[in-house]
Structure formats: C-alpha cells, structure tokens
C-alpha atoms as a PDB file:
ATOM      1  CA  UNK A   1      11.469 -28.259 -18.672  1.00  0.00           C
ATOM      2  CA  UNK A   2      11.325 -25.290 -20.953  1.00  0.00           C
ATOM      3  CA  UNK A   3       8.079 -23.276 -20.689  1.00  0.00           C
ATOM      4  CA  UNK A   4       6.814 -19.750 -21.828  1.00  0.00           C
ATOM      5  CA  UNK A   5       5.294 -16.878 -20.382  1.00  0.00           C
ATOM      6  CA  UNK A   6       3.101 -14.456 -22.776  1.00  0.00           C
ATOM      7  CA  UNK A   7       1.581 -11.071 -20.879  1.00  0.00           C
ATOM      8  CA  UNK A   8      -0.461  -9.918 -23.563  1.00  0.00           C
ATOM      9  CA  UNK A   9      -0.566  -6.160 -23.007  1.00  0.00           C
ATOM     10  CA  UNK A  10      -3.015  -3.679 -25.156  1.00  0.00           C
ATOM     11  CA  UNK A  11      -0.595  -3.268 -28.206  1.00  0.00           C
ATOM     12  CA  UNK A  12       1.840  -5.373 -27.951  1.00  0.00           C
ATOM     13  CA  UNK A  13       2.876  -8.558 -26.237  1.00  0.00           C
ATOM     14  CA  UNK A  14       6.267  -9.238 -23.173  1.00  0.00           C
ATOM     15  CA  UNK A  15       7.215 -12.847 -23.298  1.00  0.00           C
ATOM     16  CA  UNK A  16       9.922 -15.017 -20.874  1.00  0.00           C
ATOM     17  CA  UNK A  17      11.297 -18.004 -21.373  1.00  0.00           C
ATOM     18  CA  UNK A  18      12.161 -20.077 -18.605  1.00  0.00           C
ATOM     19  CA  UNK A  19      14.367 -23.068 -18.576  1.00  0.00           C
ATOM     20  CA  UNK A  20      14.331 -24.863 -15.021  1.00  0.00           C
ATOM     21  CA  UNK A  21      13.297 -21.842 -13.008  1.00  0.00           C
ATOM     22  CA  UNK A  22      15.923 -19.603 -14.420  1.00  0.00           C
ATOM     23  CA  UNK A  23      14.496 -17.099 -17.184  1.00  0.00           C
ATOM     24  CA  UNK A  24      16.888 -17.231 -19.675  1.00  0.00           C
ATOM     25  CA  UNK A  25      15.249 -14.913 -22.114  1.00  0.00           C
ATOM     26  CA  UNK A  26      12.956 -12.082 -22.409  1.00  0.00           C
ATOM     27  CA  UNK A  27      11.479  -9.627 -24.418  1.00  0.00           C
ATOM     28  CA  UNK A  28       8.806  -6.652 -24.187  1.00  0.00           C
ATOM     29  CA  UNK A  29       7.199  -4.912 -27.114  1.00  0.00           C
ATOM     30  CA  UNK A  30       6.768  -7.968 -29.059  1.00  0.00           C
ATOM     31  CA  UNK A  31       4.268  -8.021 -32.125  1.00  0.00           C
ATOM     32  CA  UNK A  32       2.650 -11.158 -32.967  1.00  0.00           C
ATOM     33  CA  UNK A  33       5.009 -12.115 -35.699  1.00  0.00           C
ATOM     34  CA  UNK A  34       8.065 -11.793 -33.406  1.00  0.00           C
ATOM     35  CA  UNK A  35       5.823 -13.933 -30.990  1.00  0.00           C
ATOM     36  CA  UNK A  36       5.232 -16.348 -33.676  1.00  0.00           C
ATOM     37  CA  UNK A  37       9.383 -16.175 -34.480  1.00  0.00           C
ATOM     38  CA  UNK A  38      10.339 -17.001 -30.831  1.00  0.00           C
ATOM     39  CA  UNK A  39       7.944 -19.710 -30.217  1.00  0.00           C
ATOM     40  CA  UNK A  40       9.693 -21.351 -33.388  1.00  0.00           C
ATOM     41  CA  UNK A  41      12.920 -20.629 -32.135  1.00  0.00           C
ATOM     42  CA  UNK A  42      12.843 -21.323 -28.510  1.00  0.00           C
ATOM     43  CA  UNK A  43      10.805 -24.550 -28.919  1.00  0.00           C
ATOM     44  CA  UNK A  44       9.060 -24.390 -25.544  1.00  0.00           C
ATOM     45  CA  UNK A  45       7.365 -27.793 -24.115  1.00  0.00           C
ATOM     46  CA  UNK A  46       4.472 -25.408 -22.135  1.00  0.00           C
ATOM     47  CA  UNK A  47       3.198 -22.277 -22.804  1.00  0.00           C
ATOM     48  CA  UNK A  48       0.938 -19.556 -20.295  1.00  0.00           C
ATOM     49  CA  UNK A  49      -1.032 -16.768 -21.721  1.00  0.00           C
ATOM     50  CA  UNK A  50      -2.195 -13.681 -19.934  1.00  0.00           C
ATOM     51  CA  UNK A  51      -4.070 -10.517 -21.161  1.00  0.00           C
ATOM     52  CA  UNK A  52      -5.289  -7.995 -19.644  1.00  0.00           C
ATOM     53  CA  UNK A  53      -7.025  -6.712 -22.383  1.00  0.00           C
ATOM     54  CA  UNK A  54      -7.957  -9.031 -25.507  1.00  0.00           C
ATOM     55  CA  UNK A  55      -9.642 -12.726 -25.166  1.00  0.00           C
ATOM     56  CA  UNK A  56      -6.604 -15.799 -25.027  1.00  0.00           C
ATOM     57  CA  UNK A  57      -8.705 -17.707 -27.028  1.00  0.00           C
ATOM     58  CA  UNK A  58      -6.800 -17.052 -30.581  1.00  0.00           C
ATOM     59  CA  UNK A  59      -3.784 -16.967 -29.398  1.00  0.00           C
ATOM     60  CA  UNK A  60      -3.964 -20.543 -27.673  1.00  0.00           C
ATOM     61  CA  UNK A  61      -5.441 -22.327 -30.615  1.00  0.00           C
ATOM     62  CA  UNK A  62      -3.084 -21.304 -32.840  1.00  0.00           C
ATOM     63  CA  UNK A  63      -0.060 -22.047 -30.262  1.00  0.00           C
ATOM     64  CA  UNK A  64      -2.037 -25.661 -29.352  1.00  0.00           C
ATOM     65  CA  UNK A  65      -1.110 -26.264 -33.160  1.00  0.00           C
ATOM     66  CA  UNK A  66       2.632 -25.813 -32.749  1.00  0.00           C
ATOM     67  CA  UNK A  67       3.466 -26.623 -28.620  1.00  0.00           C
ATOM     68  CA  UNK A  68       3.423 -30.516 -27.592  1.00  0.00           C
ATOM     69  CA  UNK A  69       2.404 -30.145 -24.415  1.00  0.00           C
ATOM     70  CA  UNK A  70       0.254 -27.523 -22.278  1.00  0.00           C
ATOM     71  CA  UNK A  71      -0.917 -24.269 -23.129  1.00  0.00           C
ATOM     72  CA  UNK A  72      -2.527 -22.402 -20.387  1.00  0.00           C
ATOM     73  CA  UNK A  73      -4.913 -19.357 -20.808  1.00  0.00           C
ATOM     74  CA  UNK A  74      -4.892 -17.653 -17.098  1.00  0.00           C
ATOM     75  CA  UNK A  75      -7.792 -17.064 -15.619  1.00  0.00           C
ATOM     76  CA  UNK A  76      -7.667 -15.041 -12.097  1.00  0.00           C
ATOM     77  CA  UNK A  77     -10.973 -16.686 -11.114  1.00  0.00           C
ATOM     78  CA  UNK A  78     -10.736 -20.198 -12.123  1.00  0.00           C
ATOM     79  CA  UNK A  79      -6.961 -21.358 -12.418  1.00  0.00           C
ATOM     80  CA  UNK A  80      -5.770 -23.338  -9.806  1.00  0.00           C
ATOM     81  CA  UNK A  81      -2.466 -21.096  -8.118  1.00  0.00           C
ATOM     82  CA  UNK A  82       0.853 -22.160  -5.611  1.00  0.00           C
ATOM     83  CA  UNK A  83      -1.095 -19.389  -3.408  1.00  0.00           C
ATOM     84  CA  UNK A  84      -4.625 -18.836  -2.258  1.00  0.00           C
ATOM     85  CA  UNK A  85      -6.448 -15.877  -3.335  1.00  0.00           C
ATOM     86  CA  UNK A  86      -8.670 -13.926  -0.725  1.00  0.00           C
ATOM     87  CA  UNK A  87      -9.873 -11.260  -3.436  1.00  0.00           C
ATOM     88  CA  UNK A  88     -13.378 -10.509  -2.355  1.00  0.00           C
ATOM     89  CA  UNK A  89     -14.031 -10.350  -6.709  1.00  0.00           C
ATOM     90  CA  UNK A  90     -11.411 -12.385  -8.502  1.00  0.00           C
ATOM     91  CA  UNK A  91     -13.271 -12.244 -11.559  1.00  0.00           C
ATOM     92  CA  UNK A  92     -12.280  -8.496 -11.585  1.00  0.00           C
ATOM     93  CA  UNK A  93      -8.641  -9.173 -10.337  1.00  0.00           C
ATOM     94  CA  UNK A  94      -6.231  -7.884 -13.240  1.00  0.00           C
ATOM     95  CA  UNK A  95      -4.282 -11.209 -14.564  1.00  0.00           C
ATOM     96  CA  UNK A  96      -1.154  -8.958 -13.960  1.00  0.00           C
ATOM     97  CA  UNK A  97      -1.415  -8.287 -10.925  1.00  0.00           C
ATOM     98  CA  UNK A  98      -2.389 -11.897  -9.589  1.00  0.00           C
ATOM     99  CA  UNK A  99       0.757 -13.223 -10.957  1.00  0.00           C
ATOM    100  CA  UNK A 100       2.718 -10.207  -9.761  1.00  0.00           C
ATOM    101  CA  UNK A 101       1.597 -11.407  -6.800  1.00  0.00           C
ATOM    102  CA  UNK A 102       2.371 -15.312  -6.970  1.00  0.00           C
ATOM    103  CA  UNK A 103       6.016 -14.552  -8.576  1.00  0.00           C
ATOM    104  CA  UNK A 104       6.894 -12.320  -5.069  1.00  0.00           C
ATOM    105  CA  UNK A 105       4.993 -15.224  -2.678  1.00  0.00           C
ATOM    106  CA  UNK A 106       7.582 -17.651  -5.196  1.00  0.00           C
ATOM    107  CA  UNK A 107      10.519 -14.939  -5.052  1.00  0.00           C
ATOM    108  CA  UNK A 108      10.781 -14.092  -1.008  1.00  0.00           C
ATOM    109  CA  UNK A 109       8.667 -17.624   0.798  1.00  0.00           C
ATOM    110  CA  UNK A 110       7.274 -17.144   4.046  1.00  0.00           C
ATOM    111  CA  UNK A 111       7.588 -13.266   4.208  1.00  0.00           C
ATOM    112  CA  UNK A 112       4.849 -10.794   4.074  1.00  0.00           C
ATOM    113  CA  UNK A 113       5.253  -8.617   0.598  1.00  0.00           C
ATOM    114  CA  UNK A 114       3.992  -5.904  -0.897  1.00  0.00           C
ATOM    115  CA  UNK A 115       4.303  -5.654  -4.710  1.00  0.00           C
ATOM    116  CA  UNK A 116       4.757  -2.136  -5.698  1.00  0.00           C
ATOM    117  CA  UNK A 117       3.559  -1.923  -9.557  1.00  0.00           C
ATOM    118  CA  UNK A 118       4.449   1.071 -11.112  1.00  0.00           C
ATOM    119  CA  UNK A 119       3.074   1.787 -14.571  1.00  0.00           C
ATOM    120  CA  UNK A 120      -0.094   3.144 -16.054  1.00  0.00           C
ATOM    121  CA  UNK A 121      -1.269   2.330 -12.731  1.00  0.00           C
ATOM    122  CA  UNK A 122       0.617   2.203  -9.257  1.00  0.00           C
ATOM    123  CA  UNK A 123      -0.472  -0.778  -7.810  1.00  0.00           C
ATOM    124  CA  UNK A 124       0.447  -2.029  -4.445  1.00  0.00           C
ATOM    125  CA  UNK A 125      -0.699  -5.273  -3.313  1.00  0.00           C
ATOM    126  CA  UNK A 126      -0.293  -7.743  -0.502  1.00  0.00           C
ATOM    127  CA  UNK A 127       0.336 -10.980   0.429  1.00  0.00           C
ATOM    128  CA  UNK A 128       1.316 -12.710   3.504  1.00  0.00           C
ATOM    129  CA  UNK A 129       3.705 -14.526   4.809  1.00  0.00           C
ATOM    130  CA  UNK A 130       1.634 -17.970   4.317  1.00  0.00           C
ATOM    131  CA  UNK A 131       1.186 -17.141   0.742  1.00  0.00           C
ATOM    132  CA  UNK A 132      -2.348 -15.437   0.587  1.00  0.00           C
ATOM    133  CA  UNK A 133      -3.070 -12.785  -1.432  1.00  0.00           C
ATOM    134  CA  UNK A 134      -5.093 -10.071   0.071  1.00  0.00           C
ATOM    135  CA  UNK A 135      -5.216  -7.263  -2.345  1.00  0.00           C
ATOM    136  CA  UNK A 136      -4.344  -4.029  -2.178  1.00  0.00           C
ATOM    137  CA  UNK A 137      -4.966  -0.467  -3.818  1.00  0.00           C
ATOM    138  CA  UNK A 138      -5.058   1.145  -7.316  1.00  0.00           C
ATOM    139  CA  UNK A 139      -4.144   4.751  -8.265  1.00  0.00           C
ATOM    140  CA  UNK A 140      -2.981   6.800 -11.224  1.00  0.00           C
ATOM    141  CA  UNK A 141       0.222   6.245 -12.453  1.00  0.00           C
ATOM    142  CA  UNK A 142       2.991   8.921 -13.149  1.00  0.00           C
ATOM    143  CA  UNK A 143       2.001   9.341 -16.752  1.00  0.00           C
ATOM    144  CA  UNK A 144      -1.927   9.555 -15.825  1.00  0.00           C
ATOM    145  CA  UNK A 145      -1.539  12.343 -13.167  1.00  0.00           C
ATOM    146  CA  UNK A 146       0.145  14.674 -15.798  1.00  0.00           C
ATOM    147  CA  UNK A 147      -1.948  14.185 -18.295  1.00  0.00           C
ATOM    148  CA  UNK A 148      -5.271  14.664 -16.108  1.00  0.00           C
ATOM    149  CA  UNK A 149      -4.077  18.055 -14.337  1.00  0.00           C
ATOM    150  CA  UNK A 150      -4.021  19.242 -18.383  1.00  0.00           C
ATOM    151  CA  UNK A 151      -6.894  17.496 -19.245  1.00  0.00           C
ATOM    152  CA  UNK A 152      -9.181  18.643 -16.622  1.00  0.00           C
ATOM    153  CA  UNK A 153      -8.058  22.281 -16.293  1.00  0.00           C
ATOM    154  CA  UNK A 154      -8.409  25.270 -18.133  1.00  0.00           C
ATOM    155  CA  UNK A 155      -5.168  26.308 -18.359  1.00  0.00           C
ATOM    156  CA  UNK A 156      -2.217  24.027 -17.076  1.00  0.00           C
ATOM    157  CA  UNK A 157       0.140  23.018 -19.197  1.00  0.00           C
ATOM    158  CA  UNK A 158       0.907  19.029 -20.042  1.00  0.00           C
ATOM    159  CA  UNK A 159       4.502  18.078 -19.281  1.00  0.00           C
ATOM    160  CA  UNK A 160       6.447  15.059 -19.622  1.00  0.00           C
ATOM    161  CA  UNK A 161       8.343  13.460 -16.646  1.00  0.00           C
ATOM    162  CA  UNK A 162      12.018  14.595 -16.231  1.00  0.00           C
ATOM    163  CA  UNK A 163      14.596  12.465 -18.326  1.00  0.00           C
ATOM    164  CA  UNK A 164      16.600  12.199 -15.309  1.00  0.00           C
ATOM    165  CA  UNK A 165      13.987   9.902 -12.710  1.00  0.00           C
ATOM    166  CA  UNK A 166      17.075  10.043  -9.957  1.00  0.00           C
ATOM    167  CA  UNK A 167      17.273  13.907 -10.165  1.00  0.00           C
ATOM    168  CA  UNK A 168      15.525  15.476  -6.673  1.00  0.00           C
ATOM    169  CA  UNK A 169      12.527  17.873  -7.593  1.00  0.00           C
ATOM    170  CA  UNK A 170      12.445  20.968  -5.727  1.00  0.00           C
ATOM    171  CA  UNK A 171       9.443  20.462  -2.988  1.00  0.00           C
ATOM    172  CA  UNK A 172       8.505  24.352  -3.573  1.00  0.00           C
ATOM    173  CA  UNK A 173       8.286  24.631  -7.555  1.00  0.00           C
ATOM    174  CA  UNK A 174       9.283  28.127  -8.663  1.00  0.00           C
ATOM    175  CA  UNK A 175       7.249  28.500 -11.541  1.00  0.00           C
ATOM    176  CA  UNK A 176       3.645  26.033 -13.202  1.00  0.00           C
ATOM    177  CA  UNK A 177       5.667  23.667 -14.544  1.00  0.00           C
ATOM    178  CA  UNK A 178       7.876  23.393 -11.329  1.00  0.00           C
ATOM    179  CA  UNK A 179       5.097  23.335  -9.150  1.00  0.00           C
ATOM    180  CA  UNK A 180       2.958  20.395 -11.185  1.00  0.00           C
ATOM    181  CA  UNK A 181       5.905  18.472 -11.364  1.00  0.00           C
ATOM    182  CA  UNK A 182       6.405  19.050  -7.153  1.00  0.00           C
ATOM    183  CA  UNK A 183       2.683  18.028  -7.081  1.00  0.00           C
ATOM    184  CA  UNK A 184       2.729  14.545  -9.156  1.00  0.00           C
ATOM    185  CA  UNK A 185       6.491  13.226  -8.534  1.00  0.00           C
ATOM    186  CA  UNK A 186       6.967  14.252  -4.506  1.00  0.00           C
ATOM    187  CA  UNK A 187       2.561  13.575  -4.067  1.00  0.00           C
ATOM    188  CA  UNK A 188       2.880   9.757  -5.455  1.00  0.00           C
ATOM    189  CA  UNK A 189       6.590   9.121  -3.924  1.00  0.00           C
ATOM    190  CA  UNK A 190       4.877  10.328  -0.155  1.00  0.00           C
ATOM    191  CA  UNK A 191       2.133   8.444  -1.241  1.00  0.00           C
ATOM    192  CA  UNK A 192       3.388   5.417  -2.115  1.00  0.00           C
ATOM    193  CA  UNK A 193       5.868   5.735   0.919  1.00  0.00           C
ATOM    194  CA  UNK A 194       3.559   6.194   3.575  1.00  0.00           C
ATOM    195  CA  UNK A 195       1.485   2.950   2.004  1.00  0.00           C
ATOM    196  CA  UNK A 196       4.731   1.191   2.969  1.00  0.00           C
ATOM    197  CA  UNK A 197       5.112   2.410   6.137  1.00  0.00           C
ATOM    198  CA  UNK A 198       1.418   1.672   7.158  1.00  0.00           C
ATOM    199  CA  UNK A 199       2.030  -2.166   5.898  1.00  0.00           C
ATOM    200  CA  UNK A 200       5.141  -1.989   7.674  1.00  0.00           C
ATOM    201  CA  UNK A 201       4.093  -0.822  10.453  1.00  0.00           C
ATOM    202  CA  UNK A 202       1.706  -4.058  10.782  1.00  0.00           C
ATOM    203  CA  UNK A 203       4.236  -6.570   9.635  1.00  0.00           C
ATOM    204  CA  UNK A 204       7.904  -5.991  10.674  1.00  0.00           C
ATOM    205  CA  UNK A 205       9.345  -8.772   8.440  1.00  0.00           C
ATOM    206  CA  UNK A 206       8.005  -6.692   5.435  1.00  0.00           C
ATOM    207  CA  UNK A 207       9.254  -7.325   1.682  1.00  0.00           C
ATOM    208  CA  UNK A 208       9.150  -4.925  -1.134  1.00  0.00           C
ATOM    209  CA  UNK A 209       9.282  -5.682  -4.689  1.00  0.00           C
ATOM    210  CA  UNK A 210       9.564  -2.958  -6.865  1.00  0.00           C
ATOM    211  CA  UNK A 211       8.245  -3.741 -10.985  1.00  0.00           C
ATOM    212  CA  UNK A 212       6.605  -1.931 -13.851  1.00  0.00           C
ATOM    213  CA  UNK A 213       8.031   0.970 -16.302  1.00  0.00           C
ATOM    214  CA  UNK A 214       8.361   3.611 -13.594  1.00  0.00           C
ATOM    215  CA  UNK A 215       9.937   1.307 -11.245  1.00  0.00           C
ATOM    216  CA  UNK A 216      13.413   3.250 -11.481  1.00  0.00           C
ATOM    217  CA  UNK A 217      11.898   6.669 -10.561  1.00  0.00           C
ATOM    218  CA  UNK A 218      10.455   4.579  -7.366  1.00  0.00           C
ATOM    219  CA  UNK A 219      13.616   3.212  -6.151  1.00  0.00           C
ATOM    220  CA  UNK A 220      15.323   6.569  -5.977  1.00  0.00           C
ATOM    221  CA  UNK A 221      12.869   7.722  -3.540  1.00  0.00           C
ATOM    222  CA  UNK A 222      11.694   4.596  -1.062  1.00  0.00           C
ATOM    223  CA  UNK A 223      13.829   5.239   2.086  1.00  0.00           C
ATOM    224  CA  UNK A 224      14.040   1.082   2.671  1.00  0.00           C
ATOM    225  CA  UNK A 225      15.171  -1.676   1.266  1.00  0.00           C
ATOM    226  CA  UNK A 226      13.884  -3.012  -1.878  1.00  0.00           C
ATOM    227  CA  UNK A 227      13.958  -5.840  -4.265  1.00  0.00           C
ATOM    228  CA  UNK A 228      13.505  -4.882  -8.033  1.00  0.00           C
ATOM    229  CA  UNK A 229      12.345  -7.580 -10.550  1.00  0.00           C
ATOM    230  CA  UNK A 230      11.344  -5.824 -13.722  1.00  0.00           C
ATOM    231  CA  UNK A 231      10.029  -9.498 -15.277  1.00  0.00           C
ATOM    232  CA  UNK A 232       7.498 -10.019 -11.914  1.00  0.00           C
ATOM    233  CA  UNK A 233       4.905 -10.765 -13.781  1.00  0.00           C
ATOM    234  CA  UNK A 234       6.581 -13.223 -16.223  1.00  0.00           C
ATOM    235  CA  UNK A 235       8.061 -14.704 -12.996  1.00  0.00           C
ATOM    236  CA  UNK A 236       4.444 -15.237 -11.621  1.00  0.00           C
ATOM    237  CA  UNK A 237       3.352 -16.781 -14.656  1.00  0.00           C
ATOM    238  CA  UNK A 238       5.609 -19.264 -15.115  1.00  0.00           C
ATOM    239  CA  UNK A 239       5.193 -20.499 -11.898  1.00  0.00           C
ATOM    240  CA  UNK A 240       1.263 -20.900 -12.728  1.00  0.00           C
ATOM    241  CA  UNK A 241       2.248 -22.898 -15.073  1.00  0.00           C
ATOM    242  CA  UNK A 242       4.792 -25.136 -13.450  1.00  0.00           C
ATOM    243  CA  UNK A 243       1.882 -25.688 -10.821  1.00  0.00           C
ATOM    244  CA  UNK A 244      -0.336 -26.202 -13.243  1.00  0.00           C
ATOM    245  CA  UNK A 245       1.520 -28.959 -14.764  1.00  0.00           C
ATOM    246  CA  UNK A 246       2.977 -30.323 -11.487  1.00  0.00           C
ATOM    247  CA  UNK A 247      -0.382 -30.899 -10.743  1.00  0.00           C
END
C-alpha cells in the first residue's frame, strides 16, 4: 500500500510518502504546485492531510478528484488513533504534535517517550508505555527567545543563532551579545534537560525522540541517549492513516 502524508505548515507544505511502512520519499518546503507534481508522480492509493494553520477542506476535494481511495483530513478531536488521547482539550491539541506523538508510541512500543519538538516552539510531550498520550509543555523556541529579548527591550541587540549549533557557548558571556546568547542557548538546553530528567526520574525505561528544525543544536547538548527522527510527524501521520484504513 502506498499512502501520503501532507503537514500543511503556514507557508508551505512537508509531504512523505510511504510504501509498506518504509518512507521512501520526502520533501519539506513544498508549494502547492510541487504538491500537485508529486501526487501525479508518486500515484499514492491514500492520502492524510494535516494543518496547523489553514482549513483541509480545499486541499481534500481537490485530491478526492485525483486519489482512488481515502483521503483523510486529521482532526485531533474526532479521528479515530492506534493510541488513546488523555488531552484534557483535544480540540486545542496542535495536529503536529498529536501525530508526533502517535509516530514515537509506533516508533519505540511499550516504552514511555517523550517527544522533544524543537522549532518555533519546543515542545515536549508524553506518552506512556501503553500508548496514551498525556501531554506535555509548550515554550518559546530558539528563534522566539532572540527575537523577544530585542523586541521587548530598549536597547538589546537581535542576533541570529551561531552557524555552528555543536560549538559550546561560553556560560559567562564577555560582552551583550555573548551574554544573550549564554542566556537563550545554555537557559533552553538546562531547560529542556532538566524536563528530561524530571520524566526520567518517574519512568526509568524512558525514550527520547528528538524532531523539528533545531533538533541538531538539541542533540549536542542532552547528556542521554536519544533517538532523532526529523520526519516524526510524517511518521505519525501515516500511521493515522494506515489505522484509519485498517479499520
């Protein structure tokens, strides 16, 4: 079974095609028209859709046109998952991070995880070893916590994130810009460490996955184990689907 995977993203669209559980092809940064292009090309027999930002509603009708079988739009609250969701407010839940969630439960069976999200946000979330997901927290990502030291003081500079993620920052910075980069690189590594070690702490057998665009600067800097999947989401999403059609 050939199926596809479509996170729709703000301006632009990641898609992963899977062929019998293996993802044989991916791509991020995808406009509509290359959308369009590898739909033609690849042919799937199912297709999921996720967004966290525009309706699905377009998008399936015109793929319902072109795919023979099922096209799925994803909806945290109402779509039927391979793992049950304890969110308190799924109807809040970001798509992304619900099928983060299911592709780690589907990645590392019958171990407690923690999905570590890195990107506009750092997300880390939980689920347990019998597949539930729990939740989790939500803070600023790298990018954010520059840009709001500049944006809500007087006088500090904005600066961009070293080219170099696996270069150590000084602890004491010498200088503003030293010091601000001290502040939001060694603040959200502790921070996202000692989130670790509190889950850890509760459950021994504790998994990792590591995903999202700052992922790399991350795995420098988390004294333990981890596994990185950059396509976690696509992962999560085709295995919605598979469910979903299994079913």
């Amino acid at each position: 079974m050939r199926t596809l995977a479509l996170d729709i993203g703000n301006t632009a669209v990641k898609y992963g095609c899977f062929e019998a559980n293996a993802l044989v092809e991916s791509a991020t940064g995808q406009t509509a028209a290359q959308v369009r292009a590898a739909v033609q090309r690849l042919q799937p027999e199912h297709v999921i859709l996720a967004s966290v930002a525009e309706p699905t509603t377009t998008w399936a009708e015109e793929l319902r046109r072109v795919i023979p079988g099922t096209v799925l739009e994803f909806a945290p609250a109402t779509t039927v998952l391979p793992i049950r969701n304890a969110y308190a407010t799924p109807h809040t839940l970001g798509a992304d991070r619900l099928a983060a969630a299911v592709g780690a439960a589907w990645l590392l069976p019958g171990r407690p995880v923690v999905i570590v999200d890195a990107g506009t946000a750092i997300k880390c979330d939980f689920v347990s070893a019998a597949g539930e997901f729990r939740g989790g927290s939500i803070a600023p990502g790298l990018a954010m916590r520059f840009k709001a030291l500049h944006t809500f003081t007087g006088r500090l500079p904005l600066i961009d994130q070293p080219a170099d993620v696996a270069a150590p920052v000084p602890l004491t910075g010498d200088d503003t810009q030293a010091a601000i980069r001290s502040g939001v690189l060694n603040g959200a590594a502790a921070e996202v460490s000692g989130m670790l070690a509190e889950y850890e702490a509760r459950f021994p057998q504790l998994a990792v996955v590591l995903a999202g665009g700052d992922a790399p600067f991350f795995r420098t800097r988390l004294k333990r184990p981890i596994f990185v999947v950059p396509e976690l989401v696509l992962f999560g999403l085709h295995r919605i689907l598979v469910h979903h059609v299994s079913t």
